[in-house]
Protein backbone atom coordinates (compact mmCIF):
# COMPACT_ATOMS: atom_id res chain seq x y z
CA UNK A 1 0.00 0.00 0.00
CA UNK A 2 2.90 2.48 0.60
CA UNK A 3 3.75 2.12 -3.38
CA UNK A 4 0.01 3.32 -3.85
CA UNK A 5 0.72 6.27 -2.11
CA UNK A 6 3.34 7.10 -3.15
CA UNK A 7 2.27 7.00 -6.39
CA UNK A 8 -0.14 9.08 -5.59
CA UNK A 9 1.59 11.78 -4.28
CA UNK A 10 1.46 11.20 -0.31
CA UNK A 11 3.78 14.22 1.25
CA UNK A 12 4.58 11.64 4.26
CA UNK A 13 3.85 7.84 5.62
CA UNK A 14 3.53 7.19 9.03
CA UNK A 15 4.62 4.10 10.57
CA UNK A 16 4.10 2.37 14.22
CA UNK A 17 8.02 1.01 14.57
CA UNK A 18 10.99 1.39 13.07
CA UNK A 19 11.06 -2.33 11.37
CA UNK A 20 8.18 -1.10 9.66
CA UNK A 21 10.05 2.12 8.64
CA UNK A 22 13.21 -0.13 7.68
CA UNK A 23 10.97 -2.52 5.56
CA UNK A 24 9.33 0.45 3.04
CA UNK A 25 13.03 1.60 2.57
CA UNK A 26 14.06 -1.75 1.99
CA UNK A 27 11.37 -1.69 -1.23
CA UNK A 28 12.06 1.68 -2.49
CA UNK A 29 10.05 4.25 -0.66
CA UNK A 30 11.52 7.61 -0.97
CA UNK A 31 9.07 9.84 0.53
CA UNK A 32 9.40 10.73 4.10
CA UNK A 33 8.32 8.21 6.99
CA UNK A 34 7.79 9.30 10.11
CA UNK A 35 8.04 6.73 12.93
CA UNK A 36 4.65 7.55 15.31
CA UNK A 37 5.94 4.85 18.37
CA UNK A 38 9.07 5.10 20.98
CA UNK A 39 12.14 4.81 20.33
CA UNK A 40 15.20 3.24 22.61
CA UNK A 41 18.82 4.93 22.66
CA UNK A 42 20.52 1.84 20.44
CA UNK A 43 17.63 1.95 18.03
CA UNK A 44 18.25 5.31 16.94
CA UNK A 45 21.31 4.90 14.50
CA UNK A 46 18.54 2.97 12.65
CA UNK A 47 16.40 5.92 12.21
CA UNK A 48 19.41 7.90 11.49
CA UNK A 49 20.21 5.36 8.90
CA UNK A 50 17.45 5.04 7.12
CA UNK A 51 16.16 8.63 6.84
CA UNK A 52 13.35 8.03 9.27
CA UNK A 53 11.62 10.91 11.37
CA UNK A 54 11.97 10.00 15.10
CA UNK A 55 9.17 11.11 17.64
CA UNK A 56 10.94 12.47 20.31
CA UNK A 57 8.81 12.57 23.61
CA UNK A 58 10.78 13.72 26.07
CA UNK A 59 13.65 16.38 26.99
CA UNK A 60 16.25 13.33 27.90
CA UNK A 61 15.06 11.71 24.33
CA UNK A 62 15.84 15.17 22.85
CA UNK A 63 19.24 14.99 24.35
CA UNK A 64 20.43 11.27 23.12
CA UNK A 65 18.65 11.71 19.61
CA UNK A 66 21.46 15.22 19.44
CA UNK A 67 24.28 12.77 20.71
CA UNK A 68 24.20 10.27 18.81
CA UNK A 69 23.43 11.95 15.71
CA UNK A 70 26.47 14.13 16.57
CA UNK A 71 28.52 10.65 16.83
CA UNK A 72 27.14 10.41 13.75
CA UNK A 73 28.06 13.00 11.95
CA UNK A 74 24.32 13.68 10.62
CA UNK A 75 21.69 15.42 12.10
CA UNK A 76 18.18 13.74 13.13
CA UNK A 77 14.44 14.79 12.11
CA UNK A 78 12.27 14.77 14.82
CA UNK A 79 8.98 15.21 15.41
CA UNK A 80 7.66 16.53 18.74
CA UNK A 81 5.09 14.96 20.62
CA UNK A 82 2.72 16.68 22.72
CA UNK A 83 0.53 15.00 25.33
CA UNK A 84 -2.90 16.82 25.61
CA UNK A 85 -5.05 14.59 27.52
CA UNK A 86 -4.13 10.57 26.42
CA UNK A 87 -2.02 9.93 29.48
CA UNK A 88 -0.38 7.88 27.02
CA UNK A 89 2.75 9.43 25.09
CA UNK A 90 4.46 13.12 25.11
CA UNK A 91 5.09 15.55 27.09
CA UNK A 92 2.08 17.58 28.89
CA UNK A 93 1.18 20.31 27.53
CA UNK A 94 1.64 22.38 30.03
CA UNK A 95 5.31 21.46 30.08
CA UNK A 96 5.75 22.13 26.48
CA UNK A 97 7.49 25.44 26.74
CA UNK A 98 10.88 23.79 27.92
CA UNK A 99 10.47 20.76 25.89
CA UNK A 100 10.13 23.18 22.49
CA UNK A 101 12.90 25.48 23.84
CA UNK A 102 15.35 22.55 24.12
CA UNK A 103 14.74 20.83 20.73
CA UNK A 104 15.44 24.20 18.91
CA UNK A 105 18.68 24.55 20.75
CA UNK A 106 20.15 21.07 19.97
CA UNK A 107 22.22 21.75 16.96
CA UNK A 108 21.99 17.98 16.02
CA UNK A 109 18.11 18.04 15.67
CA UNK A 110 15.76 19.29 12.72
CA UNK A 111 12.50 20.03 14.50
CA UNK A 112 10.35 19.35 11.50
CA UNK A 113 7.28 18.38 13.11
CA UNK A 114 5.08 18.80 16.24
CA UNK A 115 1.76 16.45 17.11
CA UNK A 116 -0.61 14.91 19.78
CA UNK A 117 -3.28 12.70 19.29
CA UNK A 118 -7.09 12.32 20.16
CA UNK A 119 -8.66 10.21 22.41
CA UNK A 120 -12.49 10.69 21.87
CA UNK A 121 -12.58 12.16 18.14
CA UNK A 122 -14.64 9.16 16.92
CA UNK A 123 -17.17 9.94 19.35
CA UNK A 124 -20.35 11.85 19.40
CA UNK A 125 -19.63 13.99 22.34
CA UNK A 126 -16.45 15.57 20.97
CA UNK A 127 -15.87 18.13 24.31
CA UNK A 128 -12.90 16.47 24.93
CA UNK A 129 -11.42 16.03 21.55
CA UNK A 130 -12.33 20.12 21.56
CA UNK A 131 -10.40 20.27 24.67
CA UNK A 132 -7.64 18.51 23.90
CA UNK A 133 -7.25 20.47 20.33
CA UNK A 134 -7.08 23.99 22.37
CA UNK A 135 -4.20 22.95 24.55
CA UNK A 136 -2.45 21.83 21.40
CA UNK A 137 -3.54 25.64 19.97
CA UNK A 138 -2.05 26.75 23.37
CA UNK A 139 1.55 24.80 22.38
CA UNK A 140 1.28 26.18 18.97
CA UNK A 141 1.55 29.50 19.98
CA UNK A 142 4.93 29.14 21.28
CA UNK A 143 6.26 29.37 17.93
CA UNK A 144 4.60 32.80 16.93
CA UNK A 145 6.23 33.99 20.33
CA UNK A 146 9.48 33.30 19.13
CA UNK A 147 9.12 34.02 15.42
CA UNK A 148 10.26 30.37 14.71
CA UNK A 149 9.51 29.12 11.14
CA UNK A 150 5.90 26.89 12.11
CA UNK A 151 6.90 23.17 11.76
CA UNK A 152 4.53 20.44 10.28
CA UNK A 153 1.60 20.50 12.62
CA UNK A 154 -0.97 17.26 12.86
CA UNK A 155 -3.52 15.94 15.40
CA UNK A 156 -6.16 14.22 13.01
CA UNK A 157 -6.93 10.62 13.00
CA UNK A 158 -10.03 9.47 10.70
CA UNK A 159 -12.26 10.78 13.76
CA UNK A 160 -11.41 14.40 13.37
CA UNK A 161 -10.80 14.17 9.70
CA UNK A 162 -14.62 12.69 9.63
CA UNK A 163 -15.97 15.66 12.72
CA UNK A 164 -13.26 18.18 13.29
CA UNK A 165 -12.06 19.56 9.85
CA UNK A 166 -10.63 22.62 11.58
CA UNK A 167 -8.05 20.38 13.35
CA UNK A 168 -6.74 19.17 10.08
CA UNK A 169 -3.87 21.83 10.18
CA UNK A 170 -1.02 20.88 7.88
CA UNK A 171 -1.25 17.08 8.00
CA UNK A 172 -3.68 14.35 9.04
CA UNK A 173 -3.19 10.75 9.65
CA UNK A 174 -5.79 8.89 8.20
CA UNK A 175 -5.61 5.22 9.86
CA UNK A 176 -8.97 3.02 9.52
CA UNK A 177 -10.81 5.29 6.91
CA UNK A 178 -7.77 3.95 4.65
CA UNK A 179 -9.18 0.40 4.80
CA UNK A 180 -12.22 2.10 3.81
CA UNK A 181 -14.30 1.78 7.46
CA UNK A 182 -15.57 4.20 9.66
CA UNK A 183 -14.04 4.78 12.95
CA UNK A 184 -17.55 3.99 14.60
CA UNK A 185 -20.88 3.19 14.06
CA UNK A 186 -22.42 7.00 15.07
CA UNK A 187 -19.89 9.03 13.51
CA UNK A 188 -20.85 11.83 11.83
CA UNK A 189 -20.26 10.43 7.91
CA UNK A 190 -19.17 13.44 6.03
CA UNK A 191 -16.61 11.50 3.67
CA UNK A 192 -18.08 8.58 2.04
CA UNK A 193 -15.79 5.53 1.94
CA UNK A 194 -16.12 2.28 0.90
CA UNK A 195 -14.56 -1.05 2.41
CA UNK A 196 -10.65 -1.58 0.39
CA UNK A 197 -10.55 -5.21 0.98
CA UNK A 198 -11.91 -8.82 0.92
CA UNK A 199 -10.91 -11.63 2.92
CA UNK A 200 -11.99 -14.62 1.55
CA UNK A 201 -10.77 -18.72 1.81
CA UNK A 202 -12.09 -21.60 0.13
CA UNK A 203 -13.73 -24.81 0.88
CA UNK A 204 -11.57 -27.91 1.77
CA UNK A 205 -13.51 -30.26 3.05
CA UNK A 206 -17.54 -31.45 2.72
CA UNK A 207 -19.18 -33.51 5.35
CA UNK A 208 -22.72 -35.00 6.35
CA UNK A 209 -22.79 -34.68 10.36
CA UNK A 210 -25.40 -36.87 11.84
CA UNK A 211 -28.04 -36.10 14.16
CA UNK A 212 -26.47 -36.12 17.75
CA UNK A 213 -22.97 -35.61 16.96
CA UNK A 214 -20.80 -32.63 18.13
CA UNK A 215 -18.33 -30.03 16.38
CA UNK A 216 -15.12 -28.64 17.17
CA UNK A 217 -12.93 -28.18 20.12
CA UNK A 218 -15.21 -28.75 23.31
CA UNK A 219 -17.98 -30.36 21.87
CA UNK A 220 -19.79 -27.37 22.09
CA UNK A 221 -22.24 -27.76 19.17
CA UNK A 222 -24.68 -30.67 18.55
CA UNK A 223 -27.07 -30.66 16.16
CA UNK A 224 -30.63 -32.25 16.70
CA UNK A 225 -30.90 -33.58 12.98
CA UNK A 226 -28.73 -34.24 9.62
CA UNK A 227 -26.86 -31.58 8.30
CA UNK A 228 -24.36 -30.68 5.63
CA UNK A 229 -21.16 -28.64 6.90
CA UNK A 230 -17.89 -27.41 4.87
CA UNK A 231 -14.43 -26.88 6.59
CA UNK A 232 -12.85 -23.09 5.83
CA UNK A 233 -9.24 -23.75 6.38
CA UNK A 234 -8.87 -20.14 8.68
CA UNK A 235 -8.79 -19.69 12.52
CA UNK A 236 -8.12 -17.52 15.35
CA UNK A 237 -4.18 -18.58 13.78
CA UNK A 238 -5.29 -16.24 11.03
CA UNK A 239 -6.98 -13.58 13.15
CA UNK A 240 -10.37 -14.85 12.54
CA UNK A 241 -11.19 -14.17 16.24
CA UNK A 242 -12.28 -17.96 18.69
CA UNK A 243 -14.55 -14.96 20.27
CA UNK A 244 -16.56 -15.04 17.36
CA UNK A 245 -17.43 -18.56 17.92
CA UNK A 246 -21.01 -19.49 17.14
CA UNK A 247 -21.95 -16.52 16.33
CA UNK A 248 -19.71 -15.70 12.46
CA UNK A 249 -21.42 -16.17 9.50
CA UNK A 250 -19.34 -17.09 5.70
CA UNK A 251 -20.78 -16.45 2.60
CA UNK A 252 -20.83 -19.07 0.22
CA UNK A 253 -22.55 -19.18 -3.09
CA UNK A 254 -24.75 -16.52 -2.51
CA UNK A 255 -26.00 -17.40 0.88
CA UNK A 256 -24.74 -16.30 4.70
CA UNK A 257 -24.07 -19.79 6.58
CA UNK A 258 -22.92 -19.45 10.32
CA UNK A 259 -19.93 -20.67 11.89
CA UNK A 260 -20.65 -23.91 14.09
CA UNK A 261 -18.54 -24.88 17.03
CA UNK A 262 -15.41 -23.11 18.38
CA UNK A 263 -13.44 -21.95 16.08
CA UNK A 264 -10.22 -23.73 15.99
CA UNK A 265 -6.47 -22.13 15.33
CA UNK A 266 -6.58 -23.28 11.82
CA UNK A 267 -10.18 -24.08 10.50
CA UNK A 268 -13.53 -23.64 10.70
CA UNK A 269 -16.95 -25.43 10.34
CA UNK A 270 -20.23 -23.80 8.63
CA UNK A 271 -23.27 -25.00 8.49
CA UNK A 272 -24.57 -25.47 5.36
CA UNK A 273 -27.77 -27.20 6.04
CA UNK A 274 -29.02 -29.20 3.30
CA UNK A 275 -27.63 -27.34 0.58
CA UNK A 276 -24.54 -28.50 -1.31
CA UNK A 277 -20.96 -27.17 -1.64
CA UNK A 278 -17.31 -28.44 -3.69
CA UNK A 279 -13.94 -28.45 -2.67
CA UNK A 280 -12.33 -25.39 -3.64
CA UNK A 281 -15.80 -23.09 -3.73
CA UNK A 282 -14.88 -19.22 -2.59
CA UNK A 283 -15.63 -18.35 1.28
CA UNK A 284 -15.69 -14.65 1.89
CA UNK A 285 -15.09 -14.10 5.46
CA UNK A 286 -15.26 -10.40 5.17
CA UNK A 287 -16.60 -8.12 1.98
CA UNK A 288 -19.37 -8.60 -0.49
CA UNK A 289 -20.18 -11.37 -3.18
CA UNK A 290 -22.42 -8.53 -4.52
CA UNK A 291 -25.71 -9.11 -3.14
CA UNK A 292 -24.72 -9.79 0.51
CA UNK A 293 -21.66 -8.30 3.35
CA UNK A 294 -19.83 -8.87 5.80
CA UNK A 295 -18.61 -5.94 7.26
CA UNK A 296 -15.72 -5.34 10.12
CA UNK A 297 -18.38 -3.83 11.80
CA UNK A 298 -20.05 -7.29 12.09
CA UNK A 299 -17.04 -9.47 13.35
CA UNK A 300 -16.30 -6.63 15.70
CA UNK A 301 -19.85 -7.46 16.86
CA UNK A 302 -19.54 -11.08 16.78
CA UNK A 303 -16.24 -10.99 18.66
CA UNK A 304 -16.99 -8.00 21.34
CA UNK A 305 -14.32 -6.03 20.02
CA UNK A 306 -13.82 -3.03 17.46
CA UNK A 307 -13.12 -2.92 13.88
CA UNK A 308 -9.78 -2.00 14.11
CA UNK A 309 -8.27 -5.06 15.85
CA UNK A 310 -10.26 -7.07 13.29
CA UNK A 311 -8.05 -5.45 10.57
CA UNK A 312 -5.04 -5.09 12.15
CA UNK A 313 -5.17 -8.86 13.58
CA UNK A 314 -5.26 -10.19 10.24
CA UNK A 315 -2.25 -11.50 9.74
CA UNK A 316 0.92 -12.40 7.43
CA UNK A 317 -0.32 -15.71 7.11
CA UNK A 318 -3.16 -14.57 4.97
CA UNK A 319 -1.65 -13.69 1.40
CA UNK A 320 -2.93 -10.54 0.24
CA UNK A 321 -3.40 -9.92 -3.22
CA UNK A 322 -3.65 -6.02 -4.55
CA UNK A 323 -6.16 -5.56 -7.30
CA UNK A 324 -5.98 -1.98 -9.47
C-alpha cells in the first residue's frame, strides 16, 4: 500500500516502529516516513540510517537523539510529541514550553514536526477532543512567540478528519478510513468511503454430520438432525477471532451460513444445512459477493471487540493480493 501512495503523491507515511520504517526503505520508498511509536537509545542509528523521522517525547530523548546523531556525523528529524489529555505518550502540555525550547537549541536536531493525538474524536460527544485540540492551539503558539519558522503541525486521525475539519492543520493521519471503514458506528459520515478489501478462503472439506454428533474443540455444538457442513481452512491462527465462535457467518454461493462450534487455530466449520458445496468453492469471510456483506463492523460485533483489531489482527499468514 505504501507504493500506492506514493504514487499518488502522499507528502509523508507514518509508521508504528521502526522495522516497519526499515521494511518500506528496503522496497524503495523515498518519501518521508515518520516513525509515530518510541524509540530506545541503540535503536536510533537505525532511524538515522534510514532517513526516518523520530518522535521524540521527552527532553532526555531530545538529548540522546542530538548525541548520537552528533557521533554520527548527521543530524536527526524529529517530530515533537505533545501530550494533551491521552495519558499515554508526550510531554504535557503544560510542560511544552521547555520541551520546544530545548529541541530548537540542539544543533543535532531538525524540529520538523510537532503532534498529539485524540482520544475521543470518533465519538459523538467531541468536548474532549475540543479540549484537547485547544491545549495543542495553546503549544502552537509558542512558535509565533518566538518568530520560529511553524513546523509540520498534525492531530487528526479518521475521527477528526470525519468531525473536526478545523483540526486538520497541515497534516492528518488517516488510519482506519484507509481500509475504507468508519471509525464507529455513530460518527458523523461526512466522507463517504467504501470497504478496500476482501478476505476470503475456500472450501476444503464437505461432510454429512449426523443427528447427535458434536463439532469442534469442546464439543460445544450438537445438532438435533442431519446436516451438511464445509471446513474453511482459517482460525483464530489467522486472526479470525475464537470470540466469534457461534456466532460468524461465511458467505458461500450466494448465501450467509454461520460458523458452528469453536473456532479452531486453523479451521472452521459452517453449516450449510441441506444445501450443497465443492472443494475449492470461494468463502468470503469479510466483503461482499455482490448481493450480501460482511462488514468489520459485524465481526467486531460477533467478537466484542472493534473494527480496528479485526483489521489489524489479520495477519501475514493470509496472502494478500492487490487488485488496481
Amino acid at each position: 500500500m505504501a507504493q500506492l501512495y506514493e504514487e499518488l503523491k502522499a507528502d509523508y507515511l507514518g509508521v508504528a516502529v521502526v522495522e516497519e520504517g526499515i521494511l518500506l526503505r528496503e522496497i524503495g520508498i523515498k518519501i518521508p516516513i515518520l516513525v509515530l511509536g518510541g524509540v530506545w537509545g541503540n535503536q536510533i542509528p537505525l532511524f538515522l540510517k534510514n532517513n526516518l523521522a523520530i518522535t521524540a517525547s521527552s527532553i532526555d530523548k531530545l538529548k540522546q537523539i542530538d548525541e548520537t546523531s552528533a557521533q554520527m556525523k548527521t543530524k536527526a528529524v524529529v517530530h515533537l510529541k505533545i501530550d494533551t489529555g491521552m495519558e499515554r505518550v508526550g510531554v504535557h502540555y503544560y510542560n511544552a514550553e521547555k520541551f520546544l525550547e530545548t529541541a530548537h537549541s540542539l544543533k543535532n536536531i531538525i524540529v520538523e514536526g510537532i503532534y498529539s493525538h485524540f482520544a475521543t474524536a470518533e465519538s459523538d460527544d467531541l468536548t474532549f477532543a475540543k479540549l484537547q485540540f485547544e491545549r495543542f492551539s495553546e503549544v502552537l503558539n509558542y512558535f509565533n512567540k518566538h518568530s520560529i519558522e511553524p513546523t509540520i503541525k498534525h492531530i487528526s486521525n479518521s475521527g477528526a478528519i470525519l468531525q473536526l475539519p478545523n483540526a486538520n492543520l497541515d497534516m492528518v493521519r488517516p488510519g482506519i478510513m484507509l481500509f475504507g471503514v468508519y471509525p464507529s458506528k455513530n460518527i458523523q459520515k461526512t466522507i463517504s468511503v467504501k470497504p478496500a478489501l476482501t478476505w476470503k478462503s475456500l472450501v476444503v472439506y464437505f461432510k454429512v454430520i449426523k443427528a447427535g454428533n458434536s463439532v469442534g474443540y469442546g464439543l460445544t455444538f450438537k445438532s438435533n438432525h442431519n446436516i451438511r457442513a464445509v471446513t474453511v481452512p482459517v482460525g483464530y491462527g489467522d486472526g479470525y477471532f475464537r470470540s466469534m465462535s457461534h456466532k460468524a457467518k461465511v458467505l458461500l454461493n450466494g448465501k450467509l451460513y454461520p460458523v458452528i462450534g469453536n473456532i479452531s487455530m486453523d479451521q472452521i466449520v459452517v453449516n450449510i444445512e441441506n444445501d450443497s458445496a465443492y472443494n475449492g468453492d470461494e468463502v468470503i469471510l469479510l466483503g461482499s459477493d455482490g448481493k450480501n456483506l460482511i462488514t468489520a463492523e459485524y465481526l467486531a460485533e460477533w467478537a466484542g471487540t472493534i473494527p480496528y483489531e479485526i483489521l489489524t489482527n489479520i495477519n501475514t499468514r493470509v496472502p494478500r493480493i492487490y487488485l488496481e
